[in-house]
Protein backbone atom coordinates (compact mmCIF):
# COMPACT_ATOMS: atom_id res chain seq x y z
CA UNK A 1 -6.22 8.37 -28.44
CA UNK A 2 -7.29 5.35 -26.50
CA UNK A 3 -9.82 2.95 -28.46
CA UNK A 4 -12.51 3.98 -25.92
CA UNK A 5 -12.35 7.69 -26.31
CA UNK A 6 -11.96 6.55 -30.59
CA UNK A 7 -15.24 4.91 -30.52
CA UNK A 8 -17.18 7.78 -28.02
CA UNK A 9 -15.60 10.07 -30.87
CA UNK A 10 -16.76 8.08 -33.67
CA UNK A 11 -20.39 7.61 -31.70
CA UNK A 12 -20.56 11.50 -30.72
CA UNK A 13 -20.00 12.25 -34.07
CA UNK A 14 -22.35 9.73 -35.52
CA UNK A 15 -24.82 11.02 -33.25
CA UNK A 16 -24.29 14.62 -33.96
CA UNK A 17 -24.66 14.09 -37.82
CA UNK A 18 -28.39 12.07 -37.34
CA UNK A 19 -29.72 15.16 -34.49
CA UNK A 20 -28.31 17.90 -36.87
CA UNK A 21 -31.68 17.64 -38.77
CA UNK A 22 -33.94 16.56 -36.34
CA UNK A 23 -32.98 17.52 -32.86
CA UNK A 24 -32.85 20.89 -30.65
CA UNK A 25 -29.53 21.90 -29.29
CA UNK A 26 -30.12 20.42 -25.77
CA UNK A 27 -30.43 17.10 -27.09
CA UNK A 28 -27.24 17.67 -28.64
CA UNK A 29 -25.52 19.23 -25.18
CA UNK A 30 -27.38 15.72 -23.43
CA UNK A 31 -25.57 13.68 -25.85
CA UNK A 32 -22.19 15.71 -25.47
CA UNK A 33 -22.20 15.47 -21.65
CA UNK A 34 -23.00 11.56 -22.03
CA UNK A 35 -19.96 11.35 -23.70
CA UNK A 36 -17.94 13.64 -21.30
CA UNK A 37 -19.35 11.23 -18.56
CA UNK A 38 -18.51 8.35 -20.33
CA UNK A 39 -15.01 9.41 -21.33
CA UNK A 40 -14.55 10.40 -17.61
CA UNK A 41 -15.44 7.00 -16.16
CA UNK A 42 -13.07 5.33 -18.89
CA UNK A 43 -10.04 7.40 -17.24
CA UNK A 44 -10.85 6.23 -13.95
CA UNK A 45 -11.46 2.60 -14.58
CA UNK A 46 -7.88 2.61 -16.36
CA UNK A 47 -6.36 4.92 -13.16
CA UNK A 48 -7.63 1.82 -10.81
CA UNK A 49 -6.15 -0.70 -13.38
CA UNK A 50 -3.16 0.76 -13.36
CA UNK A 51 -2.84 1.25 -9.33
CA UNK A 52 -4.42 -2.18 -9.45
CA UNK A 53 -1.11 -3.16 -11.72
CA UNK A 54 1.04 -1.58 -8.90
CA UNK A 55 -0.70 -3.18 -5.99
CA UNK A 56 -0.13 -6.62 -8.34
CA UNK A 57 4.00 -5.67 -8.90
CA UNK A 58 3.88 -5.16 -5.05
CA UNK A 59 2.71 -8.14 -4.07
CA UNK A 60 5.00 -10.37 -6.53
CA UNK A 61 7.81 -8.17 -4.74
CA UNK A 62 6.54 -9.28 -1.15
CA UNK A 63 6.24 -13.22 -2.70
CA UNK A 64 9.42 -13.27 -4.17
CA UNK A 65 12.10 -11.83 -1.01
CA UNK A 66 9.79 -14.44 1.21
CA UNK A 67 11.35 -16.78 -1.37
CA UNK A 68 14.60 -16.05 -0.76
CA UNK A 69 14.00 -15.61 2.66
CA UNK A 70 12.21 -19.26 3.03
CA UNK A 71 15.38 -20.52 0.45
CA UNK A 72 18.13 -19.20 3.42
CA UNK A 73 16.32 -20.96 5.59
CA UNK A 74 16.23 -23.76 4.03
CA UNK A 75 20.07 -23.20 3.59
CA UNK A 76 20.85 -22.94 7.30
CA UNK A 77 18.58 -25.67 8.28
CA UNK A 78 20.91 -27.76 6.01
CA UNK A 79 23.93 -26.91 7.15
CA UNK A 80 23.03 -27.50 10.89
CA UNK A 81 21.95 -30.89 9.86
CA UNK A 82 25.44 -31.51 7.98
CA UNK A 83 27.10 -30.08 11.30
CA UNK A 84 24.53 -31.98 13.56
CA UNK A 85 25.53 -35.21 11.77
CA UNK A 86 29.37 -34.34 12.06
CA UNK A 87 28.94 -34.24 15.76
CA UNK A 88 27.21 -37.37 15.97
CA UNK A 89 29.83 -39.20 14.27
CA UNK A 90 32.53 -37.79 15.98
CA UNK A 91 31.54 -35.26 18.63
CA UNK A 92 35.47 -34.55 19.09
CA UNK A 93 36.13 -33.19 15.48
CA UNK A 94 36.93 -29.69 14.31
């Protein structure tokens, strides 16, 4: 049990125990479907934080092959300069 839908339990209950004596069963069924809402909106908000987590992994995905794609550039530019400055010194060698 998440420690959301712990402390709607430990508040349903709560407020169960204190309308027991002094309420009518419909402010009990209010109080129940609060918490039903409540619990509800909990699951969603961690459903988008966890897609939100996913989007996040994604992304680092996309960020890290442009790395490697940026670092083999990088690479080749290198070794046309090496080759560019072979040919300059001697534009006859192997």
């Amino acid at each position: 049990m998440t420690t959301a839908k712990t402390i709607t339990a430990i508040t349903l209950g709560s407020a169960l125990a204190m309308l027991s004596g002094c309420a009518g069963m419909d402010e009990i069924k209010r109080l129940e479907q609060a918490v039903r809402d409540a619990d509800a909106k909990a699951a969603l908000a961690m459903t988008e934080a966890q897609s939100g987590r996913a989007e996040a992994a994604k992304a680092i995905q996309t960020a890290n092959q442009a790395t490697r794609t940026a670092n083999e550039a990088i690479q080749a530019a290198d070794a046309a300069k090496v080759a560019a400055e072979k040919m300059t010194k001697n534009p006859y060698a192997p």
